[in-house]
Protein backbone atom coordinates (compact mmCIF):
# COMPACT_ATOMS: atom_id res chain seq x y z
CA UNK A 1 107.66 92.71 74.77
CA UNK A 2 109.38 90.60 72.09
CA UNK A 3 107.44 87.78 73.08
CA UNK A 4 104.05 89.54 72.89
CA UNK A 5 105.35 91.11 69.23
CA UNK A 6 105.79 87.29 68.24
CA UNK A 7 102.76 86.26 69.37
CA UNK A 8 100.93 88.97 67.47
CA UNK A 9 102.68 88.24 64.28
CA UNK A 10 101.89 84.69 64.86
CA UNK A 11 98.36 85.37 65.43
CA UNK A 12 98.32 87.28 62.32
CA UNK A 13 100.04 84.80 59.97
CA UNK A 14 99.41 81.35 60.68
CA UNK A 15 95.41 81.74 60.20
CA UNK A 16 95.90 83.92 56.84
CA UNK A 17 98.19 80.98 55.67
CA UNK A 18 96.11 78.47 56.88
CA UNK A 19 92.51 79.86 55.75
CA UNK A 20 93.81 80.87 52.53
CA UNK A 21 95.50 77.36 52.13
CA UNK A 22 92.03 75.66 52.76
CA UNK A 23 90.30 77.87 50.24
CA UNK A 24 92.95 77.04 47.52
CA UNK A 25 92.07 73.18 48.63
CA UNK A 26 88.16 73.39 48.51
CA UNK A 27 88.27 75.63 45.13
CA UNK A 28 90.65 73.11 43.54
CA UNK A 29 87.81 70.45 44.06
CA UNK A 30 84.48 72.22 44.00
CA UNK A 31 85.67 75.11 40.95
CA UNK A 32 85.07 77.62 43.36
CA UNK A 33 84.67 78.50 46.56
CA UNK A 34 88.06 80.61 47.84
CA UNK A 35 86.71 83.61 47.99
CA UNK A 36 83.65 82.13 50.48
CA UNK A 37 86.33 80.18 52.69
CA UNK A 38 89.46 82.63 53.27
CA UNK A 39 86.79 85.91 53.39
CA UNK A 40 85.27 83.74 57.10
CA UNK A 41 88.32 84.90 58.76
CA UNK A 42 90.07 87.49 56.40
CA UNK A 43 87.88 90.26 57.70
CA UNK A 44 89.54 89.47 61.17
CA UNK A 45 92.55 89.95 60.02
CA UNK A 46 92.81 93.39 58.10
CA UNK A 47 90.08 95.85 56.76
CA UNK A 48 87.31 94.92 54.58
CA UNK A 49 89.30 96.56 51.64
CA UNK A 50 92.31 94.37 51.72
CA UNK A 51 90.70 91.43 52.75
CA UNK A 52 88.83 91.30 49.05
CA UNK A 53 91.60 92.52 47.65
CA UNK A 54 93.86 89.67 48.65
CA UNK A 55 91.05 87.74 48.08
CA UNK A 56 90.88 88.56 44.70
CA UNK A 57 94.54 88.51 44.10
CA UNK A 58 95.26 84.55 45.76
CA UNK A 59 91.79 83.79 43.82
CA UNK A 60 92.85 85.47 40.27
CA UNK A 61 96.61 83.03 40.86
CA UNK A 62 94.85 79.68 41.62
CA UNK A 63 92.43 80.46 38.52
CA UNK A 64 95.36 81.24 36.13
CA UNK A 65 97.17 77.54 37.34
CA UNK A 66 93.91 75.94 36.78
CA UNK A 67 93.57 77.37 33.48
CA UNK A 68 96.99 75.91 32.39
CA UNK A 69 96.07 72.18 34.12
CA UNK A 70 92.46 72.24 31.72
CA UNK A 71 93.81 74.29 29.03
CA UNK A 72 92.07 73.18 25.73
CA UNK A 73 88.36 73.44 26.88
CA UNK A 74 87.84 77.00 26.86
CA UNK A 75 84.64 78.50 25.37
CA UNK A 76 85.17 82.00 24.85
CA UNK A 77 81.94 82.96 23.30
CA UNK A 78 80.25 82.01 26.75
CA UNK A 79 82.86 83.47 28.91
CA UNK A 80 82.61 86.71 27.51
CA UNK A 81 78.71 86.82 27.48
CA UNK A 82 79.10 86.36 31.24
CA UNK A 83 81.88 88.37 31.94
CA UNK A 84 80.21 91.92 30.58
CA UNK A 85 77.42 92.71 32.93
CA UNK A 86 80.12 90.44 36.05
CA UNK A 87 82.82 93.03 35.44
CA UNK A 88 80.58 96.26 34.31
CA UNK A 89 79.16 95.85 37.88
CA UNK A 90 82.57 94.74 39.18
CA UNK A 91 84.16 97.26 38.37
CA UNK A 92 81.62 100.27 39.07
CA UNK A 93 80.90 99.08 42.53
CA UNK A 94 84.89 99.59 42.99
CA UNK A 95 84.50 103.43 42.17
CA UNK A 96 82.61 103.55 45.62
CA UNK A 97 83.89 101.20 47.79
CA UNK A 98 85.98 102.78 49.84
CA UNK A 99 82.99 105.63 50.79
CA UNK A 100 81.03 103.00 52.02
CA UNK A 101 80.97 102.75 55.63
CA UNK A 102 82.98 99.51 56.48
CA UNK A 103 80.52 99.02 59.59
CA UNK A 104 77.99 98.82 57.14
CA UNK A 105 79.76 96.53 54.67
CA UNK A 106 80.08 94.14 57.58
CA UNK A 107 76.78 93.96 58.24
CA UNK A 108 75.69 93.63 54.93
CA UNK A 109 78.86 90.86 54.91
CA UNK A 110 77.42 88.89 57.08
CA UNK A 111 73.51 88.65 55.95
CA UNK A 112 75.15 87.80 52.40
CA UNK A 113 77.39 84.83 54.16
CA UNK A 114 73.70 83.66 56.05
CA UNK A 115 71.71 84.04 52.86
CA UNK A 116 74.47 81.99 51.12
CA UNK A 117 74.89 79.19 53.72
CA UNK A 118 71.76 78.52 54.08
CA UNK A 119 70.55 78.26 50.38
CA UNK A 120 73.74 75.75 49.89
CA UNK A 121 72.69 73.92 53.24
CA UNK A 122 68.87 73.45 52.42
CA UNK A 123 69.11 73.74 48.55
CA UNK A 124 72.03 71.57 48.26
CA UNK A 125 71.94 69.04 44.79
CA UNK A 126 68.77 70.01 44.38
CA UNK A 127 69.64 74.41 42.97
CA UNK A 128 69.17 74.31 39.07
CA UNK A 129 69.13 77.54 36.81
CA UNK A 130 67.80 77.69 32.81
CA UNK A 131 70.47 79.46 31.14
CA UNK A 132 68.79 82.26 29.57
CA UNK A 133 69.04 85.87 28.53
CA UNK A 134 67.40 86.78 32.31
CA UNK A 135 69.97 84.10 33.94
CA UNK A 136 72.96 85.31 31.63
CA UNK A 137 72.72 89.19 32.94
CA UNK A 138 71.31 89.14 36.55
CA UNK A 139 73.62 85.90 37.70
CA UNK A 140 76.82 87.78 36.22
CA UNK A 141 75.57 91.30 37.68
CA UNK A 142 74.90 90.03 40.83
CA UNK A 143 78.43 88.24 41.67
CA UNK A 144 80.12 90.91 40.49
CA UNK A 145 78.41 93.08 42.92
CA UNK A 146 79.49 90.84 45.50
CA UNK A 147 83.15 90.12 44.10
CA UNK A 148 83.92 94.07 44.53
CA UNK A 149 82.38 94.32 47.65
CA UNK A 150 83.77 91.30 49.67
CA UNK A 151 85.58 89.79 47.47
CA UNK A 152 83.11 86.51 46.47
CA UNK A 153 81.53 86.11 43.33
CA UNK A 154 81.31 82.82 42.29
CA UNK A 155 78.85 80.80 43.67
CA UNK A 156 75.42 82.26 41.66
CA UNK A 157 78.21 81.97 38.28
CA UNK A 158 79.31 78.02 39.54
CA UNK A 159 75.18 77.30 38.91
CA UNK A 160 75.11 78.92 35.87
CA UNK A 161 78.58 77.46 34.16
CA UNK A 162 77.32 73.29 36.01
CA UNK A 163 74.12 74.14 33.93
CA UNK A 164 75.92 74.86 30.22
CA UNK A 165 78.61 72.41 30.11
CA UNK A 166 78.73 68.56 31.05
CA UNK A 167 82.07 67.81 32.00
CA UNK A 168 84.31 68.52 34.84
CA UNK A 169 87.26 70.24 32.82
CA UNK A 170 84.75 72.29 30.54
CA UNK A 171 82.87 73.51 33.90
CA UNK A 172 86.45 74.30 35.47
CA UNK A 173 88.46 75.78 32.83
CA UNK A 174 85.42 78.12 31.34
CA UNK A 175 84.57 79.19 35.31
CA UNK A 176 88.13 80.06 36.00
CA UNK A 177 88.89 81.84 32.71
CA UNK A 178 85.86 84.30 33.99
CA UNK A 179 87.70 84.51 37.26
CA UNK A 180 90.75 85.08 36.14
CA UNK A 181 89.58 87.76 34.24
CA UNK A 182 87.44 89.32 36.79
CA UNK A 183 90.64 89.16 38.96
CA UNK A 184 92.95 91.02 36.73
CA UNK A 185 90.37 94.09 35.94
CA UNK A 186 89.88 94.24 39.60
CA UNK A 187 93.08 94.12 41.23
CA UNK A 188 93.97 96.42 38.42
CA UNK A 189 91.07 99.20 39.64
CA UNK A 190 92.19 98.58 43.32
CA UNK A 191 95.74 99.58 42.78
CA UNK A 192 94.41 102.61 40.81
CA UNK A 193 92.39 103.91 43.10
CA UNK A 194 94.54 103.44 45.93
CA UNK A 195 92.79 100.51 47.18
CA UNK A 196 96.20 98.14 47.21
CA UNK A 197 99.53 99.61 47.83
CA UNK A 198 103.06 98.34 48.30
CA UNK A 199 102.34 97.53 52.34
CA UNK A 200 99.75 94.59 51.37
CA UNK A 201 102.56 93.12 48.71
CA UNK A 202 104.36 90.74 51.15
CA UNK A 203 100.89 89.59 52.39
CA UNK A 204 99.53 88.48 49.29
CA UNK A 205 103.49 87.01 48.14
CA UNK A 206 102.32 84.53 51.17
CA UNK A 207 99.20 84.17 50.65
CA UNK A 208 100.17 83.45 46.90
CA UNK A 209 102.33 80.51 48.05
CA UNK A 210 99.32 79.26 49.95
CA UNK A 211 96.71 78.93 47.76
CA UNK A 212 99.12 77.20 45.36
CA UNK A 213 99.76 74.33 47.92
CA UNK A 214 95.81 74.31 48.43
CA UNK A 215 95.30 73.82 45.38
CA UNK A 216 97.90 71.23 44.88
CA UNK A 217 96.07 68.99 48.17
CA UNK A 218 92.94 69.56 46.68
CA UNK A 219 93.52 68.62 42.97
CA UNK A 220 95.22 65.12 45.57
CA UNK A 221 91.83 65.14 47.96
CA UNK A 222 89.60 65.62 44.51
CA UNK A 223 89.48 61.85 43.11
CA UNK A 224 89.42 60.37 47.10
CA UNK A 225 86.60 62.04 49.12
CA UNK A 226 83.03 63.21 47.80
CA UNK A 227 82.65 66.79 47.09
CA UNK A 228 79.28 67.31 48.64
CA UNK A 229 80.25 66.35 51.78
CA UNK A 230 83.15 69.40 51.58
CA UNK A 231 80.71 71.65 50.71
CA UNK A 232 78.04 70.96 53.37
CA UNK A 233 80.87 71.64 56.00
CA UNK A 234 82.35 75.05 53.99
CA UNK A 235 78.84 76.65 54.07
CA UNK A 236 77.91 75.13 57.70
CA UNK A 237 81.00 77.71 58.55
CA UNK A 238 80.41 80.58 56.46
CA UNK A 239 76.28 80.41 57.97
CA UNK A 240 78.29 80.50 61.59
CA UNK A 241 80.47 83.46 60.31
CA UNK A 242 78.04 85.16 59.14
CA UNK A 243 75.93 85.32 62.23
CA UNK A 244 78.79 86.10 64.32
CA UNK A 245 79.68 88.97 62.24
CA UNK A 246 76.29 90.33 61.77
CA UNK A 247 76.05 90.22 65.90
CA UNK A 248 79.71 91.89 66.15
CA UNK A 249 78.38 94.88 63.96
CA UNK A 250 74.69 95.54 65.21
């Protein structure tokens, strides 16, 4: 019996560390991306709920540190242009999470995960948006309809923020200042409406500690491997999540 209890708690914990570990390592180099990686097996691992919400909570940490590492590029004006409609929907879409049927949700999970691999996989370095008053609402609105829901909103808002600024620590800091900020209203919302409680605290204290040492490997991996290739073989495995969790839910 003890050995069976282990085994659970080892089949629990050492994926969670490691997944979330990898998405603190492919964010660190691409600007984004956590949310995408650790939600492929979070879902497996705890209910829809909690698996954004610790998504959002290891996400909101690594964008904080990465804040601190560019600090001195910020451009607030922007940020905050983006961040209305991102958190107005954000935070809306939190009022009725919870009454949405989680069979549903993963179905819906999934098609979102194929739709996104495959755009990345076919439209990879060749996706370009004009930043206007069209781009600047329905990008925003849209990823914060998917950062409430499963816990991912920031590949449509990486296009946008490559588009406006030119160099890497202009692109990072500005992106991450949005996430951060997303993260904190968010996590905020869940705890009020019941969302996170004290059970899913020593969870996300490891999963914390993991994204941190992602993110210190990736900053490491950033100046010695290309990161196209990284993202080809993230969204290769979120397309192949996606399908399997669509099939699991039909």
């Amino acid at each position: 019996m003890r050995d069976a209890a282990a085994g659970e708690k080892m089949g629990y914990w050492i994926p969670l560390i490691l997944i979330i570990f990898a998405g603190g390592a492919v964010h660190s180099i691409t600007g984004f991306g956590c949310g995408l990686v650790m939600m492929i097996v979070l879902p497996h691992l705890m209910p829809m709920t909690h698996a954004a919400a610790m998504s959002t909570i290891t996400g909101g940490i690594l964008s904080g540190s990465l804040i601190w590492r560019y600090r001195g590029k910020l451009d607030p004006r922007f940020v905050i242009l983006t961040a209305i409609p991102y958190l107005a929907v954000s935070v809306t879409m939190l009022q009725f999470v919870r009454r949405i049927d989680t069979r549903v949700m993963a179905i819906v999970f999934g098609a979102f995960l194929i739709l996104i691999g495959l755009y990345y996989i076919i439209l990879s370095g060749k996706a370009h948006l004009r930043i206007t008053p069209v781009t600047m609402l329905v990008c925003p609105a849209v990823s914060g309809l998917t950062s409430a829901l499963f816990g991912i909103g920031g590949p449509l808002m990486s296009l946008l923020y490559l588009e406006k600024y030119e160099t890497r620590a202009e692109y990072a800091s500005n992106l991450q200042m949005l996430f951060l900020t997303s993260a904190v209203i968010n996590t905020t919302t869940r705890v009020v409406s019941g969302i996170i409680t004290a059970d899913l605290l020593p969870t996300a204290a490891a999963g914390v500690a993991a994204i941190l040492l992602g993110k210190q490997a990736g900053l490491y991996l950033a100046d010695r491997m290309k990161p196209d290739l990284l993202r080809k073989a993230v969204y290769l495995m979120v397309l192949a999540s996606g399908i399997v969790t669509v099939i699991n839910n039909i």
